[in-house]
Structures are given as C-alpha cells and as structure tokens.
PDB file of N, CA and C in Angstrom:
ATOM      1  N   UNK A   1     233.029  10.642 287.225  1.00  0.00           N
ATOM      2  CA  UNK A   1     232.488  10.134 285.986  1.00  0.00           C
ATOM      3  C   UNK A   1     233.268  10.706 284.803  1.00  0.00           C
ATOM      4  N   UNK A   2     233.794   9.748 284.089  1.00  0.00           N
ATOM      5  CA  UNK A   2     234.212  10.412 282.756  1.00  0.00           C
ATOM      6  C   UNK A   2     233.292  11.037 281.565  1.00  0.00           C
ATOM      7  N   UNK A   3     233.924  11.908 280.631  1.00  0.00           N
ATOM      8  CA  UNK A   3     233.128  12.396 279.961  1.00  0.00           C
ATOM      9  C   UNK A   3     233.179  11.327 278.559  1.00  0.00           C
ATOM     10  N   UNK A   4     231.795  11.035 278.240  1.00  0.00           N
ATOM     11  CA  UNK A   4     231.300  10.291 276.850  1.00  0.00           C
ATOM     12  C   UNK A   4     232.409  10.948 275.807  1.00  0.00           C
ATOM     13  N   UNK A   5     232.345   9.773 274.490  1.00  0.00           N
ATOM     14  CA  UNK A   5     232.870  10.348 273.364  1.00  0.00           C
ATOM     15  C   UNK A   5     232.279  11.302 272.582  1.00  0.00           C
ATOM     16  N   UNK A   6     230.820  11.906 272.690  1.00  0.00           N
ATOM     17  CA  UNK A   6     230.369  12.668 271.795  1.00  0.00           C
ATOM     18  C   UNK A   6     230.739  14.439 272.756  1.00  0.00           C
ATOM     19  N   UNK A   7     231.347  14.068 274.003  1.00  0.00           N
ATOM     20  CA  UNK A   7     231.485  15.465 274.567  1.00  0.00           C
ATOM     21  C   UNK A   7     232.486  15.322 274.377  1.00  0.00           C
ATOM     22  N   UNK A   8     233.876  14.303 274.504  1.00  0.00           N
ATOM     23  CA  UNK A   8     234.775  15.231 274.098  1.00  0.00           C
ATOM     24  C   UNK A   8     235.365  15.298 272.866  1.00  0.00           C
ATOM     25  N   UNK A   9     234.296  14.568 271.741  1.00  0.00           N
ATOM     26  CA  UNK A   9     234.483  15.365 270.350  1.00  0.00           C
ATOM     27  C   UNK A   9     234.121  16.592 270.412  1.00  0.00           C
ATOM     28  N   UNK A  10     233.252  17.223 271.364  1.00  0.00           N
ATOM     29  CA  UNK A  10     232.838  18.480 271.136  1.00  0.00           C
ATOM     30  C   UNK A  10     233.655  19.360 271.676  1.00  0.00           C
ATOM     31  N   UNK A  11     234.138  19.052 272.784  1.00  0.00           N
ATOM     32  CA  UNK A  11     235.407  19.697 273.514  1.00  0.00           C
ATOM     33  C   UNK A  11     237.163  20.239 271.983  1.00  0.00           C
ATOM     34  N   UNK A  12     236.894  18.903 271.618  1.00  0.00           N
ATOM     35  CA  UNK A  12     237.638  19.017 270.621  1.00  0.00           C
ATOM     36  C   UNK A  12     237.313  19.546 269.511  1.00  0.00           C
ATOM     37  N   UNK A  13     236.321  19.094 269.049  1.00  0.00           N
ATOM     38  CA  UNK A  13     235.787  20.507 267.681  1.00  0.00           C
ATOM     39  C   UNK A  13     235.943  22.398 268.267  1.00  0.00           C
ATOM     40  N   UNK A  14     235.249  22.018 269.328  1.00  0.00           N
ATOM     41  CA  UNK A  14     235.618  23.459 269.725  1.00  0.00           C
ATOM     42  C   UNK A  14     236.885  24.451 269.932  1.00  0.00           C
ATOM     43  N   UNK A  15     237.944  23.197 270.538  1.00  0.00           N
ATOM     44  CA  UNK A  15     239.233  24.221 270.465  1.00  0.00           C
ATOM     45  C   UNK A  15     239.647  24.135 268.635  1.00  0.00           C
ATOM     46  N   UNK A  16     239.687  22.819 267.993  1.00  0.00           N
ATOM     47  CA  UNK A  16     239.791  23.333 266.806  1.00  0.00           C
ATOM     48  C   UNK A  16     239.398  24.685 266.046  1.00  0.00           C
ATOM     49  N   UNK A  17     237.952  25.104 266.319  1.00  0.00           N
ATOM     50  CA  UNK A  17     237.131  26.257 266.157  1.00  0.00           C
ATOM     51  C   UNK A  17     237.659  27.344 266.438  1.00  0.00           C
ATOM     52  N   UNK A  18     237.914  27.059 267.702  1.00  0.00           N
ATOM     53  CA  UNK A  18     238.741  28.355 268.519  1.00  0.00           C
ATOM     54  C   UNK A  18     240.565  29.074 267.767  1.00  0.00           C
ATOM     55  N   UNK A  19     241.216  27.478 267.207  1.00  0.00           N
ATOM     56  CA  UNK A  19     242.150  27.752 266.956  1.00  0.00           C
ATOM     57  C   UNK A  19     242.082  28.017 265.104  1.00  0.00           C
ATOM     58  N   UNK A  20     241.220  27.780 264.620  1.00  0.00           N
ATOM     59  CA  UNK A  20     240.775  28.370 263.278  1.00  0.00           C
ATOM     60  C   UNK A  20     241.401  27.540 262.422  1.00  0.00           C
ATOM     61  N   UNK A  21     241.278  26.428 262.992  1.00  0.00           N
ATOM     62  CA  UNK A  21     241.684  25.301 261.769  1.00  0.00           C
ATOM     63  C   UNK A  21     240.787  24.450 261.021  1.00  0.00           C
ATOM     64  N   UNK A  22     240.450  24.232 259.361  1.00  0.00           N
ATOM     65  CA  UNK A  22     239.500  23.867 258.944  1.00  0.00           C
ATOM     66  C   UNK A  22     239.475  22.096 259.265  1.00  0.00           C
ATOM     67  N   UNK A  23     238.237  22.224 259.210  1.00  0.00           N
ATOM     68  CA  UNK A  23     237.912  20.710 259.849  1.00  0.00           C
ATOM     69  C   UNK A  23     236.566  20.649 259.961  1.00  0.00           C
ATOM     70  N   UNK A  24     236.043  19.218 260.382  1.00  0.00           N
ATOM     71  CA  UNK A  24     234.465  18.199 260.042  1.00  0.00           C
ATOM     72  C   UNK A  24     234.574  17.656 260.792  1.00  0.00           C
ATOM     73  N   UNK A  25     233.409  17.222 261.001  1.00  0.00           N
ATOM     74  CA  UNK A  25     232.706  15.917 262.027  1.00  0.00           C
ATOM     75  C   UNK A  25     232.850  14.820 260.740  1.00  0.00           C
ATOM     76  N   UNK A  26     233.509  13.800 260.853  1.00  0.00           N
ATOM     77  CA  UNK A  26     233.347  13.271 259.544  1.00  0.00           C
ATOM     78  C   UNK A  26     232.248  11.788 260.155  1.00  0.00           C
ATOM     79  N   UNK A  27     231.094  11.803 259.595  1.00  0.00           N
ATOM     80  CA  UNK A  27     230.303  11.328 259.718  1.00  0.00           C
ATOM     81  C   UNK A  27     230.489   9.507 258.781  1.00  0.00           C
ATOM     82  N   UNK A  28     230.164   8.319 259.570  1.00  0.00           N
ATOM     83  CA  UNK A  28     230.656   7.117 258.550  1.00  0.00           C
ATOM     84  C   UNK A  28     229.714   6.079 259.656  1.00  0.00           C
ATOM     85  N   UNK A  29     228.461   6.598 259.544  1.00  0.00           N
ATOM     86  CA  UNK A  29     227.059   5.208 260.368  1.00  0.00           C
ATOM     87  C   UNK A  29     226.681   5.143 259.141  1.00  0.00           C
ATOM     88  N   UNK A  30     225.342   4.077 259.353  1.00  0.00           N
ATOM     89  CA  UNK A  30     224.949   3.799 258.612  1.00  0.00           C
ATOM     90  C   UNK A  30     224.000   4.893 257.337  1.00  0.00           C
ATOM     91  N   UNK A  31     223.684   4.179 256.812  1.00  0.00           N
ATOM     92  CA  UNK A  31     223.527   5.276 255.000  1.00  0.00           C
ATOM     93  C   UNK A  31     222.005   4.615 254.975  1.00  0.00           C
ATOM     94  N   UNK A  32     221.122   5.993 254.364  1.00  0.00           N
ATOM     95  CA  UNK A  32     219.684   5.484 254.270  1.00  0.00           C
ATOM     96  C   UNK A  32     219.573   5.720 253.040  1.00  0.00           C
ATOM     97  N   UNK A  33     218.986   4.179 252.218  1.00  0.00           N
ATOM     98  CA  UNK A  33     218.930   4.407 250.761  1.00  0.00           C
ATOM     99  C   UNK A  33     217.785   3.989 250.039  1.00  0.00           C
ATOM    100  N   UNK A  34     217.083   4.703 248.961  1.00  0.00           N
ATOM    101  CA  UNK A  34     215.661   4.397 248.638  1.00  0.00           C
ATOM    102  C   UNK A  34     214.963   4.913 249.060  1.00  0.00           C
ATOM    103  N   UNK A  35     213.441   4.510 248.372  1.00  0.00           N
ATOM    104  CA  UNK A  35     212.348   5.268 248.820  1.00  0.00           C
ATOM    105  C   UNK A  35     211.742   4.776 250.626  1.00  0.00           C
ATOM    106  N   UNK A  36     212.570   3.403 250.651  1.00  0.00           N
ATOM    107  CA  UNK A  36     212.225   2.433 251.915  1.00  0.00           C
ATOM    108  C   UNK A  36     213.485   3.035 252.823  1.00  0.00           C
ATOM    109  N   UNK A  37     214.007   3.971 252.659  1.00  0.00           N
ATOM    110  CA  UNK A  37     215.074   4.328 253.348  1.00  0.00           C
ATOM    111  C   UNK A  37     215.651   3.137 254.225  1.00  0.00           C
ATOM    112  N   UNK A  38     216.090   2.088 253.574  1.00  0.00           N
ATOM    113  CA  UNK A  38     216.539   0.949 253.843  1.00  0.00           C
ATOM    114  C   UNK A  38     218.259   1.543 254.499  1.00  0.00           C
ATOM    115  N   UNK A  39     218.235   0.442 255.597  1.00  0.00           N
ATOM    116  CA  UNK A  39     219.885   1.463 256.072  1.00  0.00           C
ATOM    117  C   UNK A  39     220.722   0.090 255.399  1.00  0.00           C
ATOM    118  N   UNK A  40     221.971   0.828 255.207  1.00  0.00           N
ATOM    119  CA  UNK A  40     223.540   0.030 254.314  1.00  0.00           C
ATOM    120  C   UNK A  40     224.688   0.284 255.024  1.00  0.00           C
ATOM    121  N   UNK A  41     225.549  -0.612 255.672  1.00  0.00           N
ATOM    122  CA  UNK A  41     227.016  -0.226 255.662  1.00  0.00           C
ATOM    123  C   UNK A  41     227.458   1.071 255.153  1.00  0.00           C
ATOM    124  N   UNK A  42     227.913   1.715 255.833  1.00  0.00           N
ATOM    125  CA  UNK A  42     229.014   3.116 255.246  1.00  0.00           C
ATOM    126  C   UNK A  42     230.402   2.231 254.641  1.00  0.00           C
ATOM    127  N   UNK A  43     230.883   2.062 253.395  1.00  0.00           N
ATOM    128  CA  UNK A  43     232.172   1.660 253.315  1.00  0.00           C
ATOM    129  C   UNK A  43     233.530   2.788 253.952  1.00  0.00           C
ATOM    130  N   UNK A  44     233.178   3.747 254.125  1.00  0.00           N
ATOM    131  CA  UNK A  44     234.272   4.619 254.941  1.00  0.00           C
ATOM    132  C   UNK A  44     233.950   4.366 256.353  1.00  0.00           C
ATOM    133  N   UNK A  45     233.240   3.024 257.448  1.00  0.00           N
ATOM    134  CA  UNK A  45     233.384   3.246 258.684  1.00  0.00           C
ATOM    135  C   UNK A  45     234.968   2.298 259.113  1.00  0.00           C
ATOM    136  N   UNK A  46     235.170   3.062 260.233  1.00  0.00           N
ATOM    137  CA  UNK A  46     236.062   3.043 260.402  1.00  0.00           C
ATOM    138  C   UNK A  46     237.486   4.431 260.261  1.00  0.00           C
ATOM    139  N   UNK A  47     236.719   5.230 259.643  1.00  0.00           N
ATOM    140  CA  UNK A  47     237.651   6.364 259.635  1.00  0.00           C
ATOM    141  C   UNK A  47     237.526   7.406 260.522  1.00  0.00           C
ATOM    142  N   UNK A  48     238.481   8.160 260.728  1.00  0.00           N
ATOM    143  CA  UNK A  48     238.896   8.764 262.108  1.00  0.00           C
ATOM    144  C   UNK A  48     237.248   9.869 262.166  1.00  0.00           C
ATOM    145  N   UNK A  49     236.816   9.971 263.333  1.00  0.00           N
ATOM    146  CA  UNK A  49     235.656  10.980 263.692  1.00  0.00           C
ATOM    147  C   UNK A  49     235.887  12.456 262.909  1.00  0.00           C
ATOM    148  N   UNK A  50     236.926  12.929 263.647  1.00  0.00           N
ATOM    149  CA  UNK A  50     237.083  14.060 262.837  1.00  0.00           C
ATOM    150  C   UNK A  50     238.720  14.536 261.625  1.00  0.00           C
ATOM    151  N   UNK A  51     238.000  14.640 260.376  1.00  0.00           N
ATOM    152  CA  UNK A  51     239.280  15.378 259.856  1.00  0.00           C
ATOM    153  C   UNK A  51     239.401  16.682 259.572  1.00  0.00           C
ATOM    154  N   UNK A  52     240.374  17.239 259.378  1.00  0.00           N
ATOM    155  CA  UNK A  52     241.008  18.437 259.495  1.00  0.00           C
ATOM    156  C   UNK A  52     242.350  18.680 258.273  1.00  0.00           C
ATOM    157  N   UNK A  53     242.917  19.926 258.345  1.00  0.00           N
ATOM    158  CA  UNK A  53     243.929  20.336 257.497  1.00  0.00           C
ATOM    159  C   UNK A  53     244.585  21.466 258.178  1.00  0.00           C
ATOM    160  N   UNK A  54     246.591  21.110 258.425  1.00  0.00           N
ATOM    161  CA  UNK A  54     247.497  21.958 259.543  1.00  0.00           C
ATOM    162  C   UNK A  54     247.028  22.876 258.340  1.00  0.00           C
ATOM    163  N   UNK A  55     247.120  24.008 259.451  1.00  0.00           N
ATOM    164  CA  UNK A  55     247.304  25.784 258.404  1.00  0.00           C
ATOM    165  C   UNK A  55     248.851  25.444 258.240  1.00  0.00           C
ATOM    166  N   UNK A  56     249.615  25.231 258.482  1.00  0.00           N
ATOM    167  CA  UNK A  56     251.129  25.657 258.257  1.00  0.00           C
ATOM    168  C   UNK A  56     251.323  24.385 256.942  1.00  0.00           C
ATOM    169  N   UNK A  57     251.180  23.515 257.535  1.00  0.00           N
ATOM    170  CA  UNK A  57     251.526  22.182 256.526  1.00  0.00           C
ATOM    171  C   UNK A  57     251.184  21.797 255.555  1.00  0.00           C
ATOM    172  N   UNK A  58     250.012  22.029 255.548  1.00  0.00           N
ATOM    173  CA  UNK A  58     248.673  22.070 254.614  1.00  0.00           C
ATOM    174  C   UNK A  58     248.872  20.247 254.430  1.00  0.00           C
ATOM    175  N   UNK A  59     248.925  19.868 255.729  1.00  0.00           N
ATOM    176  CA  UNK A  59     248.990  18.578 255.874  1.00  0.00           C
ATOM    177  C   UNK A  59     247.356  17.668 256.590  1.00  0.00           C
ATOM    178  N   UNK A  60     246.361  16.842 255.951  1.00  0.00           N
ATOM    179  CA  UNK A  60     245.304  16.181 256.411  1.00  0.00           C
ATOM    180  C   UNK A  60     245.942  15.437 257.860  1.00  0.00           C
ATOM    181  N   UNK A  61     244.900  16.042 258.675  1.00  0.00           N
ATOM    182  CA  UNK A  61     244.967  15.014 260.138  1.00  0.00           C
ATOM    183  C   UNK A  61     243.691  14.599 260.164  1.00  0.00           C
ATOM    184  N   UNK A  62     243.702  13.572 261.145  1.00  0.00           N
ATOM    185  CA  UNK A  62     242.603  12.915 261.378  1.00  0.00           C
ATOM    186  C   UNK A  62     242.747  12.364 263.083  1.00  0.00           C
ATOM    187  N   UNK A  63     241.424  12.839 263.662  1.00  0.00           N
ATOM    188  CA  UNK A  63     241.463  12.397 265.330  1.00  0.00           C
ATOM    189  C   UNK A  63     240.426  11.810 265.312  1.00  0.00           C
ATOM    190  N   UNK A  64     240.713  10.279 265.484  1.00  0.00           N
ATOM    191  CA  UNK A  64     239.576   9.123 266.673  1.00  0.00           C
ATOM    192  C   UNK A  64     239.054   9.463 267.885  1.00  0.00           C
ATOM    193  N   UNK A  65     237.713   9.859 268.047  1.00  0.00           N
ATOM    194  CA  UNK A  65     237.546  10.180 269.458  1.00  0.00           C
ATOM    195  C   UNK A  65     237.350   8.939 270.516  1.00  0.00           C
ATOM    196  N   UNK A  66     237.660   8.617 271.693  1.00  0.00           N
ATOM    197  CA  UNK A  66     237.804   7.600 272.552  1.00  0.00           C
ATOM    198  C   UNK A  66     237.778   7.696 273.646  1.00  0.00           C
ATOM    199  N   UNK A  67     236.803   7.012 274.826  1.00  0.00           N
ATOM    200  CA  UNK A  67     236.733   7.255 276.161  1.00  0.00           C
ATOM    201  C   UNK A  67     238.445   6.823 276.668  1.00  0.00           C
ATOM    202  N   UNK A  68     238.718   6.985 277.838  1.00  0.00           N
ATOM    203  CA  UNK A  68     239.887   6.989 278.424  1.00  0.00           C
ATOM    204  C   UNK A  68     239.733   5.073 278.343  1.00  0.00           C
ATOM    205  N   UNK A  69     238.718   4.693 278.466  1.00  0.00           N
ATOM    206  CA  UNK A  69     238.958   3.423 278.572  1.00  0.00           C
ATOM    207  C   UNK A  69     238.215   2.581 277.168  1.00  0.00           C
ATOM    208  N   UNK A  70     237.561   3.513 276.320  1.00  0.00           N
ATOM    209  CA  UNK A  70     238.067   3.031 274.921  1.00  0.00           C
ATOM    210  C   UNK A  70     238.570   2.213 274.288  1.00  0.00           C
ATOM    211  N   UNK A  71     238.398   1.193 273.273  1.00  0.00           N
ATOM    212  CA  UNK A  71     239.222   0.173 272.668  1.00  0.00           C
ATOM    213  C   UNK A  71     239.083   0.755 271.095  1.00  0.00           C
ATOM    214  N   UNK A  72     240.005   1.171 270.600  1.00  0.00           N
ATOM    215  CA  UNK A  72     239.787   1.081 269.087  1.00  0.00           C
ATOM    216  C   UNK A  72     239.060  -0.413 268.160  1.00  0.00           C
ATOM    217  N   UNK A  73     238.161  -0.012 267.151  1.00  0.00           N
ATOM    218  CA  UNK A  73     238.065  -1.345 266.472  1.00  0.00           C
ATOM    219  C   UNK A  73     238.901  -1.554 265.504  1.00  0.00           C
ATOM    220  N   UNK A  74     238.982  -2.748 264.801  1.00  0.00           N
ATOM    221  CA  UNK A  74     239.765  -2.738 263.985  1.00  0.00           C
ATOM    222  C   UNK A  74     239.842  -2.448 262.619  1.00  0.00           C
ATOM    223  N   UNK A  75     238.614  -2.188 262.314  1.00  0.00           N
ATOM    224  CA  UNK A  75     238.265  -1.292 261.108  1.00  0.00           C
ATOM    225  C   UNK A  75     239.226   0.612 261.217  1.00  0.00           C
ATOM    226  N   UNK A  76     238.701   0.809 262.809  1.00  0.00           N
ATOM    227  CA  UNK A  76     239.626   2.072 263.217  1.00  0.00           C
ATOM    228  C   UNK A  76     241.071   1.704 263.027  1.00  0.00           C
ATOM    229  N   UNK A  77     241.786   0.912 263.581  1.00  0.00           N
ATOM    230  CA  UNK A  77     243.121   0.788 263.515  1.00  0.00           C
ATOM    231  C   UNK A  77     243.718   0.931 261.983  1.00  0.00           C
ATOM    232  N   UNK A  78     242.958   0.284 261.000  1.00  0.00           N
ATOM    233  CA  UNK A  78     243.362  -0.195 259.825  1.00  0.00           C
ATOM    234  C   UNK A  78     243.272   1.333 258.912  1.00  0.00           C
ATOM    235  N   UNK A  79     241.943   1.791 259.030  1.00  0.00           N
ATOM    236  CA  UNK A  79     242.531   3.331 258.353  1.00  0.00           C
ATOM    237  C   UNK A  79     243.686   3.989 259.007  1.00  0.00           C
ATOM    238  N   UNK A  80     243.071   4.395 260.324  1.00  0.00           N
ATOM    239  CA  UNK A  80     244.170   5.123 260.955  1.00  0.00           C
ATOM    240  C   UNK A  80     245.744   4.726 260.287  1.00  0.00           C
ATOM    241  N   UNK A  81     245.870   3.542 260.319  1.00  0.00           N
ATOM    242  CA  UNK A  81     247.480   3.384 259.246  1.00  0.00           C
ATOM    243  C   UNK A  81     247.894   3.507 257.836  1.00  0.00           C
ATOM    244  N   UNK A  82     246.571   3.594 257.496  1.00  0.00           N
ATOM    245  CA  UNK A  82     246.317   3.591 256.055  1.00  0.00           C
ATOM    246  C   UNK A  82     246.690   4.986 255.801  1.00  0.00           C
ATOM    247  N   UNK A  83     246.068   6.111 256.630  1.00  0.00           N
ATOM    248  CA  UNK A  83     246.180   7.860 256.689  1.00  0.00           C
ATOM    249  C   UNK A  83     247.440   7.708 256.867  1.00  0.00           C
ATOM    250  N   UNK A  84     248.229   7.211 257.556  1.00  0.00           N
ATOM    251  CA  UNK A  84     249.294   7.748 258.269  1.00  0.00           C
ATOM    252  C   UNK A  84     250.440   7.105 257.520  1.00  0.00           C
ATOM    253  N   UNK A  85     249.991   6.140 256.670  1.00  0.00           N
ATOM    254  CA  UNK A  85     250.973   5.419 255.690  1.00  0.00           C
ATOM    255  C   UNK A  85     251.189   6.366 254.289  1.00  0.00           C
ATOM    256  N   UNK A  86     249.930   7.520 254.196  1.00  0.00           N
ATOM    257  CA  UNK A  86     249.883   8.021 253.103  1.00  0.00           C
ATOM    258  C   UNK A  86     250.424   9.354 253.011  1.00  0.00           C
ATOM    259  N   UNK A  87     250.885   9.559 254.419  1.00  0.00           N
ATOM    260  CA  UNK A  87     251.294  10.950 254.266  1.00  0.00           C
ATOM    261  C   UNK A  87     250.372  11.885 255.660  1.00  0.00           C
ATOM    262  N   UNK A  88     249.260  11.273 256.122  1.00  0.00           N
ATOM    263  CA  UNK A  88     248.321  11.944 256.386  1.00  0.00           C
ATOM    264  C   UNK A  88     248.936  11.862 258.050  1.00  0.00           C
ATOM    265  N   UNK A  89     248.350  13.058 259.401  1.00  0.00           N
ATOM    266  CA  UNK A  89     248.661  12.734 260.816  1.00  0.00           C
ATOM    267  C   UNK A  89     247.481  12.099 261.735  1.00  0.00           C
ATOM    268  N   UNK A  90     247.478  11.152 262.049  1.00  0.00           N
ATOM    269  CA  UNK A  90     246.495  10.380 262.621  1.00  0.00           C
ATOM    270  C   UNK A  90     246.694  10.355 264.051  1.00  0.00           C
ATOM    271  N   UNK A  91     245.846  10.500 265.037  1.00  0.00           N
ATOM    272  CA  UNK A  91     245.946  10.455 266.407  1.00  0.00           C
ATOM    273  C   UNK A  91     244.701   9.595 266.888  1.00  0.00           C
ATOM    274  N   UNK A  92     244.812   8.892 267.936  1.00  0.00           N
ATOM    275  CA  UNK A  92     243.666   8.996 268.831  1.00  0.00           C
ATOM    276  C   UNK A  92     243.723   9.635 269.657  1.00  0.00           C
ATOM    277  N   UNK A  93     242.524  10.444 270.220  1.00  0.00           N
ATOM    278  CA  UNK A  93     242.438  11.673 271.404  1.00  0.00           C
ATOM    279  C   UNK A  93     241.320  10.776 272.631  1.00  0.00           C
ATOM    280  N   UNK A  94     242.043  10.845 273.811  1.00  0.00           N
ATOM    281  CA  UNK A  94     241.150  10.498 274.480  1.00  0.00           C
ATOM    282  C   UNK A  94     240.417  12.171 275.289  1.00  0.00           C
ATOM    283  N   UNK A  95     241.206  12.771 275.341  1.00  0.00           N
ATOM    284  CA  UNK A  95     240.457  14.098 275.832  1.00  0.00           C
ATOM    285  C   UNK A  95     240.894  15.276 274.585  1.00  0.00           C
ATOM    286  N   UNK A  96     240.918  16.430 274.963  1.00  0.00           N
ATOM    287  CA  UNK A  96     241.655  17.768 274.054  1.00  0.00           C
ATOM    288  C   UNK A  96     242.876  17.687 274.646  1.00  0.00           C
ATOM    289  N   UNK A  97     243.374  17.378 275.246  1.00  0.00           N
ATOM    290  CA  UNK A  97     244.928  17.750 275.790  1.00  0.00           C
ATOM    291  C   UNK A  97     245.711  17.051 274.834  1.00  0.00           C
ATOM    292  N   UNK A  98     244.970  15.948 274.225  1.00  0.00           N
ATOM    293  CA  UNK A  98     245.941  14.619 273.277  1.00  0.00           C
ATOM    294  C   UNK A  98     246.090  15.618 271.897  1.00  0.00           C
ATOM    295  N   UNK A  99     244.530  16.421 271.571  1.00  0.00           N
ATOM    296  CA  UNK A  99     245.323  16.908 270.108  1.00  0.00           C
ATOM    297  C   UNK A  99     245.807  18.028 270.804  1.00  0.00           C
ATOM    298  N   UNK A 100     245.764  19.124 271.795  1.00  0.00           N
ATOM    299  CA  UNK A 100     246.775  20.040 271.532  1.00  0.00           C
ATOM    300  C   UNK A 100     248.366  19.724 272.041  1.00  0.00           C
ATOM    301  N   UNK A 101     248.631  18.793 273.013  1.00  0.00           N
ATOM    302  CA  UNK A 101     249.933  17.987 273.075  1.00  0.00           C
ATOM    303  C   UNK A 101     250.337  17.368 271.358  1.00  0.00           C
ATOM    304  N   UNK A 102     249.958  17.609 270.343  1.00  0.00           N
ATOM    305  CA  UNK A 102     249.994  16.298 269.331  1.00  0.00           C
ATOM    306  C   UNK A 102     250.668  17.307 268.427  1.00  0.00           C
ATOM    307  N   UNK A 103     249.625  18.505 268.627  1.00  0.00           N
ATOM    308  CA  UNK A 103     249.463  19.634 267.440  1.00  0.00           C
ATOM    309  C   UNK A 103     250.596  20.486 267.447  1.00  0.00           C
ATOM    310  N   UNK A 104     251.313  20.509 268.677  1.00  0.00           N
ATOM    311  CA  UNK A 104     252.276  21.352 269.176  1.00  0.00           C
ATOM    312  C   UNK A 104     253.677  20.527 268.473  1.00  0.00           C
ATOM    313  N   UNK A 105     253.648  19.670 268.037  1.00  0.00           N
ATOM    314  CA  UNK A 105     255.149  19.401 267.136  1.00  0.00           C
ATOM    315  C   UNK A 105     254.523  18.581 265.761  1.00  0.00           C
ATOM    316  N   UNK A 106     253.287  18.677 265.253  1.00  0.00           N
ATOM    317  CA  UNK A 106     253.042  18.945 264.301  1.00  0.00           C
ATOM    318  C   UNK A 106     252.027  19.896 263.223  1.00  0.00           C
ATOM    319  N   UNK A 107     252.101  21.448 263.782  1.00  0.00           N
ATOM    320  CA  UNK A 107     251.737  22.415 263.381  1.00  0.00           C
ATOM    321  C   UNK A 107     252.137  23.571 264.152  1.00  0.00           C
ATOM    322  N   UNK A 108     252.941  24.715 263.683  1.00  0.00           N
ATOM    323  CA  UNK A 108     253.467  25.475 264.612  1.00  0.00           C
ATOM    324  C   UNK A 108     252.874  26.525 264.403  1.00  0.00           C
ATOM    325  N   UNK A 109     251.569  27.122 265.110  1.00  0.00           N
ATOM    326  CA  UNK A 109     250.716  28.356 265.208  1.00  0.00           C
ATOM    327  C   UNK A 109     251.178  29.460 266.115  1.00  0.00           C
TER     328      UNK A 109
END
C-alpha cells in the first residue's frame, strides 16, 4: 500500500524540520466567511502544499505533495510555472527522496 499525500507531506515537513529550513504547510481550501461561515474559493488554490526558503540562497521553493500515482491539476501546473518563471524552485515530491534528491543541487548544506 502506498502512503497518502497528507503522510508524505508529513514525512516531508519533518525532514525539512530536521534540516532547519524555514517553511509552512501552505494552506489554499476553501475560506469560511461571515457570520454564516459561508465557504468561498481560496484564489491562491492551486499553489504548491508547502513553501519554504534555501538557507544558502535565500531562494523561495515550493513542493506539491503527490501520490506516486498522482495527477497534478491544472490550477497546480499553472502556479508551479508561474513560481518557477519568477525566480522561485518548484518541485513536485512524490515521496522525501524527491526533495532531498532536488535540494542537493539546489541548496548546499
């Protein structure tokens, strides 16, 4: 059985943690607004699960979390290029091996 996307965001927050790099769960469901806590579109969905900042680079990354058999949507695809058009390092991770294979020629700890 493979592991869900919310374990191995956690797999992945954790070595982030471990490796002492600042970073978020960046949160983009739906938004509760009013006294009717009526739910709204997030206009940031679609952006990568978690972002972060290299200690060396002081460069914004951003990792999509994704089962091995995973499809990005296309709201995902479209930031993800948008970050990565701006300067920013964008990955999708299907496990932790993808960001520390990723991290290793773009952040040198």
């Amino acid at each position: 059985m493979s592991d869900s996307e919310s374990e191995i965001q956690k797999q992945i927050l954790q070595y982030l943690e471990l490796k002492g790099y600042m970073h978020w769960r960046n949160y983009v469901g739906p938004i509760l607004r009013g006294p009717r806590k009526l739910l709204s579109k997030n206009p940031m969905a679609g952006m990568p699960d978690i972002l972060g900042i290299f200690k060396t680079r002081h460069r914004l990354f951003g990792i999509e979390v994704k089962t091995k058999k995973g499809i990005l949507a296309e709201k995902q695809k479209v930031w993800i290029d948008k970050l990565n058009d701006a300067g920013a390092f964008c990955i999708v991770a299907r496990d932790v091996s993808d960001v520390v294979e990723a991290f290793k020629t773009h952040d040198r700890i």
